[in-house]
C-alpha atoms as a PDB file:
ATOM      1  CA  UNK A   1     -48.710   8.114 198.155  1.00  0.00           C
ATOM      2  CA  UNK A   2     -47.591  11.279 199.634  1.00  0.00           C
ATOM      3  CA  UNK A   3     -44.523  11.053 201.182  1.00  0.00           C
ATOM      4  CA  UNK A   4     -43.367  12.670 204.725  1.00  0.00           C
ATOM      5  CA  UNK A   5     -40.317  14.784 205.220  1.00  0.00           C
ATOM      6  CA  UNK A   6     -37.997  12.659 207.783  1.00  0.00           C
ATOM      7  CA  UNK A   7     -36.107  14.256 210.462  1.00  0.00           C
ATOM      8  CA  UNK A   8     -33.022  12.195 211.802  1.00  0.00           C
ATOM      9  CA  UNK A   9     -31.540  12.142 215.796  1.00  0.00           C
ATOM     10  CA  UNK A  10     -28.245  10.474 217.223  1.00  0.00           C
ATOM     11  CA  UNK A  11     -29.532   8.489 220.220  1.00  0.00           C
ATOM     12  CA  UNK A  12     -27.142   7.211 221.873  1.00  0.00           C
ATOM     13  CA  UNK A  13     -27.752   3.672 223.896  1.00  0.00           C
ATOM     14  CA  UNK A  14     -24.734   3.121 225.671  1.00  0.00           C
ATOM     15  CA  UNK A  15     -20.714   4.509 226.810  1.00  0.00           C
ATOM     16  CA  UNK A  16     -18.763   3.025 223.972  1.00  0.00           C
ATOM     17  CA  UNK A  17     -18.499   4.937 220.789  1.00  0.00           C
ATOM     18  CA  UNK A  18     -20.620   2.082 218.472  1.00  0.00           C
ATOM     19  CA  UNK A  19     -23.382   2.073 221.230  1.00  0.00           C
ATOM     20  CA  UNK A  20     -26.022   4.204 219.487  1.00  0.00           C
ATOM     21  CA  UNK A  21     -28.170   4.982 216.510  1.00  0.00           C
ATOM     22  CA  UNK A  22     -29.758   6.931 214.201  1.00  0.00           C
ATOM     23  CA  UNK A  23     -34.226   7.603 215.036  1.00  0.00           C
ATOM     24  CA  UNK A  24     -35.805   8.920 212.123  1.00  0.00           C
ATOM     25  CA  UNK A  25     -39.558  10.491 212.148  1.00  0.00           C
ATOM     26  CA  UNK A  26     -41.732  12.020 210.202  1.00  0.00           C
ATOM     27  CA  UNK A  27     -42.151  15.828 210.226  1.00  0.00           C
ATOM     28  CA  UNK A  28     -44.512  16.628 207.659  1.00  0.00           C
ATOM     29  CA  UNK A  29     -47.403  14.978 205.644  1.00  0.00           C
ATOM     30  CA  UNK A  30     -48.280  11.933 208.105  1.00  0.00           C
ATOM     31  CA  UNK A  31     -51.911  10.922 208.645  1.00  0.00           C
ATOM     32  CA  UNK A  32     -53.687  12.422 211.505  1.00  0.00           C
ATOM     33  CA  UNK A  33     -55.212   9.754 212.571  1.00  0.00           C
ATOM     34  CA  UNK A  34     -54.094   6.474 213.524  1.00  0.00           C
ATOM     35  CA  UNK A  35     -51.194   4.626 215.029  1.00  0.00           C
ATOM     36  CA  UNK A  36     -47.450   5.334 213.810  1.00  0.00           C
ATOM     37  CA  UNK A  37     -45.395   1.975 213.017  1.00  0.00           C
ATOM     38  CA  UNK A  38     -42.302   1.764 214.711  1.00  0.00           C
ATOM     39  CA  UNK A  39     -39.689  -0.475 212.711  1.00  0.00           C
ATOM     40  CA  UNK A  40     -35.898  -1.479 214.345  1.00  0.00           C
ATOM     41  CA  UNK A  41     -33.565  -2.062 211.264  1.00  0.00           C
ATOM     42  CA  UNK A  42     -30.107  -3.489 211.978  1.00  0.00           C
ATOM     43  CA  UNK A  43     -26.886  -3.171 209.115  1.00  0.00           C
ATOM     44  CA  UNK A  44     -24.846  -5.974 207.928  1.00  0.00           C
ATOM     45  CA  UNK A  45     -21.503  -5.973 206.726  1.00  0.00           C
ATOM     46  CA  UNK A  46     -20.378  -9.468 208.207  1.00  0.00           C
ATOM     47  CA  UNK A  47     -20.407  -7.733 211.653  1.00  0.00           C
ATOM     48  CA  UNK A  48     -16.825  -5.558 211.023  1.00  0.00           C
ATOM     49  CA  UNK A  49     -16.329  -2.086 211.314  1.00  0.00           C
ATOM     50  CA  UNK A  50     -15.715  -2.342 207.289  1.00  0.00           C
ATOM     51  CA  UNK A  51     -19.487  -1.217 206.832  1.00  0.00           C
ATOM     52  CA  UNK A  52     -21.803   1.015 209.412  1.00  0.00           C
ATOM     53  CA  UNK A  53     -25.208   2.151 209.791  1.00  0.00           C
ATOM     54  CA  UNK A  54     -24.696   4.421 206.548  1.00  0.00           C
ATOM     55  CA  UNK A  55     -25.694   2.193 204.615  1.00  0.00           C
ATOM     56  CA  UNK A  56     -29.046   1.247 205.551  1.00  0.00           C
ATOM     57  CA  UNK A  57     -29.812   5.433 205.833  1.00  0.00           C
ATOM     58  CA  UNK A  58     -31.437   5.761 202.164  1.00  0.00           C
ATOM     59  CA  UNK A  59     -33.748   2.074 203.607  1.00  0.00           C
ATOM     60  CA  UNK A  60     -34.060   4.251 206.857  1.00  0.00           C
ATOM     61  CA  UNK A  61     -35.177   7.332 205.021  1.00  0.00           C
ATOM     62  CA  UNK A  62     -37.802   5.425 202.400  1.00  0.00           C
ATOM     63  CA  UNK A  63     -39.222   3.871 205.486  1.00  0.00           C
ATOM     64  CA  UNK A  64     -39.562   7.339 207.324  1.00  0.00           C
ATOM     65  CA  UNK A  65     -41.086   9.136 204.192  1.00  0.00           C
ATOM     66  CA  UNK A  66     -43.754   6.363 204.408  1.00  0.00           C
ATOM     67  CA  UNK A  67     -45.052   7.447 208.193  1.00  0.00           C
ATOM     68  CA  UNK A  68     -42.583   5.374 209.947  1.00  0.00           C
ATOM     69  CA  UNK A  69     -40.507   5.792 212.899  1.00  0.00           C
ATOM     70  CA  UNK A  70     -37.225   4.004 212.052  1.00  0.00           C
ATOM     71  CA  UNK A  71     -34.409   3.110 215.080  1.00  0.00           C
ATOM     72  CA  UNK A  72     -31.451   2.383 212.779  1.00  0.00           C
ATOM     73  CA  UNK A  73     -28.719   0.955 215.171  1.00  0.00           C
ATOM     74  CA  UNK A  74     -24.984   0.453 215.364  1.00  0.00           C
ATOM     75  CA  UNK A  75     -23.132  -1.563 217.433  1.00  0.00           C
ATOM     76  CA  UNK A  76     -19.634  -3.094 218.011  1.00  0.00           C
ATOM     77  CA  UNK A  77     -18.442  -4.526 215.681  1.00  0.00           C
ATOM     78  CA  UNK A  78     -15.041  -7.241 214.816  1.00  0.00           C
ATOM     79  CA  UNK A  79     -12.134  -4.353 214.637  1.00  0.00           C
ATOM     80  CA  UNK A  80     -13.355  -2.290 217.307  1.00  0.00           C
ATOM     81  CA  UNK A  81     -12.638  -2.321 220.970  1.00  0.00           C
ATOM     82  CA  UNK A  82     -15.169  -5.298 222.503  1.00  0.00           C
ATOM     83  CA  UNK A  83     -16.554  -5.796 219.601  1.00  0.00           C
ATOM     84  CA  UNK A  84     -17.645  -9.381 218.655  1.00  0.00           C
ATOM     85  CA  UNK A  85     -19.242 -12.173 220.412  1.00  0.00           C
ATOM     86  CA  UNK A  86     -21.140 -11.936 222.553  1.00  0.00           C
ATOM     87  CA  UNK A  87     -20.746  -7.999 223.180  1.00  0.00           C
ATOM     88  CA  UNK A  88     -22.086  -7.986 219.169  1.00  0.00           C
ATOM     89  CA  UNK A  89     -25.306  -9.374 220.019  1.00  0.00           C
ATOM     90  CA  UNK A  90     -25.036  -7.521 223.648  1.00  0.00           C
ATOM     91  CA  UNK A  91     -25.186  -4.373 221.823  1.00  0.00           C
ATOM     92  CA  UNK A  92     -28.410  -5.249 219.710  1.00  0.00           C
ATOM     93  CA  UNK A  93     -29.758  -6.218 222.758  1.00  0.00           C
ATOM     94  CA  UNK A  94     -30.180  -3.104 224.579  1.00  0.00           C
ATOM     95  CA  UNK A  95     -30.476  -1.189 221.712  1.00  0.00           C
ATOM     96  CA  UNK A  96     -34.051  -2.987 221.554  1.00  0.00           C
ATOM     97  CA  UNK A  97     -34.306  -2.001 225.130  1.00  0.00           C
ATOM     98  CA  UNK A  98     -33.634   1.373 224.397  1.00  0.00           C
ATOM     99  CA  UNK A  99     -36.952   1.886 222.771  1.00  0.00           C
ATOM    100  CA  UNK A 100     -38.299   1.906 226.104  1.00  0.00           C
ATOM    101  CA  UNK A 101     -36.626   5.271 227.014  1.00  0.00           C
ATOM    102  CA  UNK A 102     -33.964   6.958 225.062  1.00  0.00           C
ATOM    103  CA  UNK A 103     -35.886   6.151 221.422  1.00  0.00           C
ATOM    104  CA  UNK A 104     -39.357   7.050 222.934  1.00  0.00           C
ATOM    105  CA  UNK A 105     -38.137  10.450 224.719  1.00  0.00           C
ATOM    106  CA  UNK A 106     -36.110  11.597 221.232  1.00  0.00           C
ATOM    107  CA  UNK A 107     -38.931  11.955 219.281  1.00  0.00           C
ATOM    108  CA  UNK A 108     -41.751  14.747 219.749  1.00  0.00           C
ATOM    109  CA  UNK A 109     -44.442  14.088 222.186  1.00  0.00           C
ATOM    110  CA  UNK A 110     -47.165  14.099 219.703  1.00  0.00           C
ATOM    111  CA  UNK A 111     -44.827  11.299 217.781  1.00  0.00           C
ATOM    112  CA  UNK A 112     -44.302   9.131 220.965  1.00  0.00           C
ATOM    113  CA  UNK A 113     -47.867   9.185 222.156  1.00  0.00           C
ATOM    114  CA  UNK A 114     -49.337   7.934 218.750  1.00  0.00           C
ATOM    115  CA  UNK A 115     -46.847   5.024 218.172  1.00  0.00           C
ATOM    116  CA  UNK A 116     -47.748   1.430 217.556  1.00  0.00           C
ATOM    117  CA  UNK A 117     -45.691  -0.258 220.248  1.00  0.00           C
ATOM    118  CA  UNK A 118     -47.794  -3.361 219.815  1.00  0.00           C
ATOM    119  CA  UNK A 119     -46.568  -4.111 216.560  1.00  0.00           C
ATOM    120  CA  UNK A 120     -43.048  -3.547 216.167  1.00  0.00           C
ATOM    121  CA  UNK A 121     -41.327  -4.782 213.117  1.00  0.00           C
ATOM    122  CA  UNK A 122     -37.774  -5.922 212.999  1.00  0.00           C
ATOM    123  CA  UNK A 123     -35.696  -5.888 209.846  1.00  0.00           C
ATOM    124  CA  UNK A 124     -32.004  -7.280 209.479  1.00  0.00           C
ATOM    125  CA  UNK A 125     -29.804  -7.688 206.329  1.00  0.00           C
ATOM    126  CA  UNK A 126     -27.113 -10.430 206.140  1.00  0.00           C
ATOM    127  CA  UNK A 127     -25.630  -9.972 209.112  1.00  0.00           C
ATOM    128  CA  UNK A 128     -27.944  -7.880 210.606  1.00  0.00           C
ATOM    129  CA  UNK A 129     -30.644 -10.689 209.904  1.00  0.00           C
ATOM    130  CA  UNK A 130     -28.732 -12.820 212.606  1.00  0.00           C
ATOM    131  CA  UNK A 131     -28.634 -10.273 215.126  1.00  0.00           C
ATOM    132  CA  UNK A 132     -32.216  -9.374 214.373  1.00  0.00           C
ATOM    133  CA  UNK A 133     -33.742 -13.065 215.165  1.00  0.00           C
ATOM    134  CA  UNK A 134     -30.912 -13.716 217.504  1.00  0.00           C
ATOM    135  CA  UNK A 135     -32.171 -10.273 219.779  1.00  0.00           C
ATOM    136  CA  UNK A 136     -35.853 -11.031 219.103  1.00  0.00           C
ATOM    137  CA  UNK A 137     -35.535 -14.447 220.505  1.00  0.00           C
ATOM    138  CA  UNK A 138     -33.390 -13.369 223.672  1.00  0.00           C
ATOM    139  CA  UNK A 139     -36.170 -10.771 224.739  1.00  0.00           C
ATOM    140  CA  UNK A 140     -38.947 -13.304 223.808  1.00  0.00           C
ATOM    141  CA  UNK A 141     -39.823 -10.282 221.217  1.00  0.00           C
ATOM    142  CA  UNK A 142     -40.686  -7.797 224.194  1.00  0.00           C
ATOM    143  CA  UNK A 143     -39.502  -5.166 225.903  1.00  0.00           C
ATOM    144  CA  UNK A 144     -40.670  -2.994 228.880  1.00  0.00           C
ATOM    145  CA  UNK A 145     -43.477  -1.126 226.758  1.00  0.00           C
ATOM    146  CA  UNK A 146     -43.210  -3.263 223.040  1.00  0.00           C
ATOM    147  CA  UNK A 147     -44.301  -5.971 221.553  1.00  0.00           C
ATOM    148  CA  UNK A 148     -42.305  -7.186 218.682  1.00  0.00           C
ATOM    149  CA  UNK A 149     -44.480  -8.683 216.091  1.00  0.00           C
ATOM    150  CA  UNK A 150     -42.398  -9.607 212.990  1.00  0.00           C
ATOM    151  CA  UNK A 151     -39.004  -9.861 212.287  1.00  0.00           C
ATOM    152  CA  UNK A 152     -37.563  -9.741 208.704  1.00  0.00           C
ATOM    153  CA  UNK A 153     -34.728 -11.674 207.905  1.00  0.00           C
ATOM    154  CA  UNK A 154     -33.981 -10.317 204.957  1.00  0.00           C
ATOM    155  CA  UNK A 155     -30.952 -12.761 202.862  1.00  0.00           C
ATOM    156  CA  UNK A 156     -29.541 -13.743 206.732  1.00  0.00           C
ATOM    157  CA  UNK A 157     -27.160 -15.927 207.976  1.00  0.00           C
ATOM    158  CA  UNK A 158     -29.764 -17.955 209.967  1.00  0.00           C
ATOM    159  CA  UNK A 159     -27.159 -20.839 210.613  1.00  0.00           C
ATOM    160  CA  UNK A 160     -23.872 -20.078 211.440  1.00  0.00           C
ATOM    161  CA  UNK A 161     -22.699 -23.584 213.020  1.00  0.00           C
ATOM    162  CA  UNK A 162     -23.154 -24.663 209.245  1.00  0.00           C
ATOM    163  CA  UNK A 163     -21.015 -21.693 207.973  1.00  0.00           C
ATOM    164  CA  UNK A 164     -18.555 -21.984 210.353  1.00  0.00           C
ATOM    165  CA  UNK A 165     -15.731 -22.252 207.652  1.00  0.00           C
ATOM    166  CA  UNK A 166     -16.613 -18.571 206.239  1.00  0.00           C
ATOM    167  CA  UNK A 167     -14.174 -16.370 207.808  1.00  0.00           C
ATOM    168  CA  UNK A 168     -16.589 -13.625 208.223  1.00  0.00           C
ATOM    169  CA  UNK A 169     -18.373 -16.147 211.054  1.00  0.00           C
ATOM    170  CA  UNK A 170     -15.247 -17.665 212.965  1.00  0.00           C
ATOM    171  CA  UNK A 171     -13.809 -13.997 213.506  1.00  0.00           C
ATOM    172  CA  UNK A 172     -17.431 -13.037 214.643  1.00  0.00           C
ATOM    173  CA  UNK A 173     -17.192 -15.709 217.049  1.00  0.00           C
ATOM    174  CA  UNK A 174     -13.394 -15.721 218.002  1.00  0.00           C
ATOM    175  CA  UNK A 175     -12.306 -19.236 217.416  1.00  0.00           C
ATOM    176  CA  UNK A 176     -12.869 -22.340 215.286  1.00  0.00           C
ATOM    177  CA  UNK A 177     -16.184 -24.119 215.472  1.00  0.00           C
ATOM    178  CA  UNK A 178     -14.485 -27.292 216.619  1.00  0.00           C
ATOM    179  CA  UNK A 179     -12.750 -25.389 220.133  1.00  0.00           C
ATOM    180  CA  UNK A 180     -16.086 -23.226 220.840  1.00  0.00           C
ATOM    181  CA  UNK A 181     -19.322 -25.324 219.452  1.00  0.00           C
ATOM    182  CA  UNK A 182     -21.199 -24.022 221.908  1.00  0.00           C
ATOM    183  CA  UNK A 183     -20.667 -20.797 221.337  1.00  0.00           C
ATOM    184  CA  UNK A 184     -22.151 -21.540 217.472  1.00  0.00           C
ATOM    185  CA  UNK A 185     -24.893 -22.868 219.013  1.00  0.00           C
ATOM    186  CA  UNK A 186     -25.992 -20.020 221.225  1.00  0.00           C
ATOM    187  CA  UNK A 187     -25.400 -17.749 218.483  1.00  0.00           C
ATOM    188  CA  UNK A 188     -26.885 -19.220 215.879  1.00  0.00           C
ATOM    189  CA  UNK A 189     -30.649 -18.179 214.982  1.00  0.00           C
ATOM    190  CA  UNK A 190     -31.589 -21.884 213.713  1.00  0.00           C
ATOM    191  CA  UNK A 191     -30.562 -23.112 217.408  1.00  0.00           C
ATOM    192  CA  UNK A 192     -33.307 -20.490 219.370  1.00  0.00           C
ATOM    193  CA  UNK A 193     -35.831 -21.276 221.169  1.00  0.00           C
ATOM    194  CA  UNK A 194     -39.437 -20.415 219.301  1.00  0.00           C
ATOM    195  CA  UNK A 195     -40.492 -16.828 220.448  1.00  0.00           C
ATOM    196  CA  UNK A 196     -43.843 -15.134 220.109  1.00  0.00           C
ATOM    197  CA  UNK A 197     -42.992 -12.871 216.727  1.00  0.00           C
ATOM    198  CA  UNK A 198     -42.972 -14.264 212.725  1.00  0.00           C
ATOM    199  CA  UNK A 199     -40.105 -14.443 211.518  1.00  0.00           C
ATOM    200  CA  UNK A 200     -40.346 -14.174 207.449  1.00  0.00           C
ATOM    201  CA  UNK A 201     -37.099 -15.166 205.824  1.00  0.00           C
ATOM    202  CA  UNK A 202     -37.032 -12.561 202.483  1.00  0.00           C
ATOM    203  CA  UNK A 203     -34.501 -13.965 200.283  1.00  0.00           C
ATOM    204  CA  UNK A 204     -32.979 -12.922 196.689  1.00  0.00           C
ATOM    205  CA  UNK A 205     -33.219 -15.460 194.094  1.00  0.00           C
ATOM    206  CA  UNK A 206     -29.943 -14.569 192.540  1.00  0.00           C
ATOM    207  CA  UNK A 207     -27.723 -14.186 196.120  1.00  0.00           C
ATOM    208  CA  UNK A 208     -24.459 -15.760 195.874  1.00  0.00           C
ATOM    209  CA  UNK A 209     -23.320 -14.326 199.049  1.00  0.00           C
ATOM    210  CA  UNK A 210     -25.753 -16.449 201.883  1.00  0.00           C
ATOM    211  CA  UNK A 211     -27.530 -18.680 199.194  1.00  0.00           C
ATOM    212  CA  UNK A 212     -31.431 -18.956 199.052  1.00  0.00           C
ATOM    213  CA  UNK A 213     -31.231 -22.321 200.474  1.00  0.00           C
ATOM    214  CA  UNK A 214     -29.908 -21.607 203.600  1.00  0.00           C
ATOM    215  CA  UNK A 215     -33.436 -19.572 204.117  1.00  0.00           C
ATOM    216  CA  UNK A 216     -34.764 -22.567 202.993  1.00  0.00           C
ATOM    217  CA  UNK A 217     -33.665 -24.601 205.712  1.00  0.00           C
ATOM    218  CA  UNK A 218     -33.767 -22.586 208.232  1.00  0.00           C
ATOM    219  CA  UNK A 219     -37.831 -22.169 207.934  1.00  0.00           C
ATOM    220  CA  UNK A 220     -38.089 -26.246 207.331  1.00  0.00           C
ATOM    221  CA  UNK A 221     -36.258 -26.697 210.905  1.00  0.00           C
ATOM    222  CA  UNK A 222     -37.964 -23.644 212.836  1.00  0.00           C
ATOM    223  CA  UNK A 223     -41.623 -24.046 211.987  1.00  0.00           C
ATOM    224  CA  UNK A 224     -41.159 -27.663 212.876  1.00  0.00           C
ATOM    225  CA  UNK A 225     -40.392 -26.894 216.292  1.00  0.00           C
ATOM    226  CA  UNK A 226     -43.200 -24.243 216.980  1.00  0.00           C
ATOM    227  CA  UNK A 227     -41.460 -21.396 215.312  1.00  0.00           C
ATOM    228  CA  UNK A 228     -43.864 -19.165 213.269  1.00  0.00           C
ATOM    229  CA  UNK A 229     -41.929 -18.434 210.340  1.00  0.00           C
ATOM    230  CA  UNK A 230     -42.233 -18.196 206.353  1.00  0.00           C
ATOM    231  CA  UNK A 231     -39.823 -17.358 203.319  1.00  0.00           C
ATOM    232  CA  UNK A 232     -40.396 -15.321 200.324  1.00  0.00           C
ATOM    233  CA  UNK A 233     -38.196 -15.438 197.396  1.00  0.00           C
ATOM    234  CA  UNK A 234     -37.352 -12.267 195.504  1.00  0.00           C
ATOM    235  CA  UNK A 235     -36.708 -13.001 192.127  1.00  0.00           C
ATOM    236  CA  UNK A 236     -34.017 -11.628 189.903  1.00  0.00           C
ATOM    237  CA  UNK A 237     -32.391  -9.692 192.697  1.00  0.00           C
ATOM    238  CA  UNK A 238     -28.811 -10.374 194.237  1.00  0.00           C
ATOM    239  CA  UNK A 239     -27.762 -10.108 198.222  1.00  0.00           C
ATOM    240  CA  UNK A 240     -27.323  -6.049 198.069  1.00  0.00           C
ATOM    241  CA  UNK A 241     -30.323  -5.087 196.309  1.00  0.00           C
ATOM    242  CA  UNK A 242     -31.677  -4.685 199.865  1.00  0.00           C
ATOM    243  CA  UNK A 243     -29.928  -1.491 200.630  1.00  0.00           C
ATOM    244  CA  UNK A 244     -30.914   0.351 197.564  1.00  0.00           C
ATOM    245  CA  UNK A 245     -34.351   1.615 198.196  1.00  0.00           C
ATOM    246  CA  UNK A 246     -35.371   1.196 194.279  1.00  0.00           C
ATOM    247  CA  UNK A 247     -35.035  -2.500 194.696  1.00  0.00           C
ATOM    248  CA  UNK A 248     -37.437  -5.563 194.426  1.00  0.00           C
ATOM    249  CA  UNK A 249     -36.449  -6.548 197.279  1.00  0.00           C
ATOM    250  CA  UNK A 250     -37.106  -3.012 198.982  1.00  0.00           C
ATOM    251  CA  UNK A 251     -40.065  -2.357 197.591  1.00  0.00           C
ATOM    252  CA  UNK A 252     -41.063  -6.122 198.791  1.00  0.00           C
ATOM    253  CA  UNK A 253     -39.566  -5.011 202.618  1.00  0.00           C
ATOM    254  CA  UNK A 254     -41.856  -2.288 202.635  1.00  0.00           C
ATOM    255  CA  UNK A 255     -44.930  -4.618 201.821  1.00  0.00           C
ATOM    256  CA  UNK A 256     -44.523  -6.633 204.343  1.00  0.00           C
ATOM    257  CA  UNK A 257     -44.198  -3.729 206.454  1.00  0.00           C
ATOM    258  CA  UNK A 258     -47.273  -2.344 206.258  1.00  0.00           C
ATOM    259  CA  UNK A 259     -46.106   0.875 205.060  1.00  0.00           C
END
């Protein structure tokens, strides 16, 4: 496959310094004809300012030299001014919102025109899986001019009322589970209502960090209430292998995409 040259833009989405992202397009070497995919990819890093949007930029890029236009977003994070829940998932929020206007007017005209807001795809590692199906459910996978079509979860923390001993998830949500359940709840991606998108759970075999079960579950409990959802199991791969384009797991990411 030929590959495109990507071009990369700071869009900003928001006043406070996490509130924006990166929009990557193609400059060279797309097809001609046809519509452009448009793909929303959100870090993880257990939601702390220890890890940024760096690290998905060589997933953003591979993405991009495939015909893609990628929106690869920050947000605030634990450690940061506001940062945490909610204003965590507040931030994911309207960056999904921002593909209405400040996404759609970075990008060329010939770019914008020609892309396929009808079938947006969502992609979220580890943490950024939970904000991923968390934001897609809140905006019943639509915005103002997209439809959000399929959201992969890819090794997620889909259930965070049943890790909410892991430190990484009580400092997300401020207090222990037992003085704030409801606040679990709400945030949790098991506990959302079904919205109109499929959500495939892409898990590594080998992941110690968020084990495959947890995936597991969370697909047995979501498709039972109406949820259309589906795992995949990546096999000899560990919970990192998704930010390293050469990957398995990548190179299963960009399957599923289309791309």
């Amino acid at each position: 496959m030929k590959k495109c040259a990507a071009h990369r833009i700071k869009v900003e989405y928001g006043s406070a310094p996490s509130q924006f992202g990166h929009v990557y397009h193609p400059t060279t070497g797309l097809d001609p004809d046809g519509p452009v995919p448009l793909v929303v990819l959100i870090h993880g890093g257990y939601w702390t300012t220890e890890f940024g949007l760096t690290i998905e930029t060589a997933i953003a890029r591979q993405f991009t030299e495939r015909g893609a236009v990628v929106w690869n977003i920050e947000y605030r994070r634990v450690g940061e001014p506001d940062g945490g829940w909610p204003n965590t998932g507040r931030d994911v929020v309207a960056a999904m919102r921002a593909l209405d206007g400040p996404v759609r007017d970075a990008l060329p005209a010939e770019i914008a025109a020609r892309l396929d807001r009808n079938s947006v795809s969502v992609v979220g590692h580890s943490a950024g899986g939970q904000l991923a199906v968390w934001s897609v459910a809140q905006l019943r996978a639509r915005t103002e001019t997209c439809a959000i079509r399929t959201v992969i979860a890819q090794s997620a923390a889909l259930d965070l009322e049943a890790g909410a001993d892991r430190p990484s998830i009580r400092n997300l949500l401020g207090r222990p589970v037992d003085e704030i359940p409801h606040r679990y709840a709400e945030a949790s991606p098991l506990r959302q209502e079904p919205f109109d998108a499929h959500v495939i759970a892409l898990h590594a075999e080998n992941d110690t960090a968020i084990p495959v079960e947890s995936s597991r579950r969370y697909v047995e409990l979501v498709t039972a209430q109406g949820q259309s959802a589906e795992l995949i199991v990546v096999p000899g791969e560990g919970h990192d292998a998704f930010v390293d384009p050469r990957s398995a797991c990548s190179r299963r990411t960009v399957r599923l995409l289309g791309i």
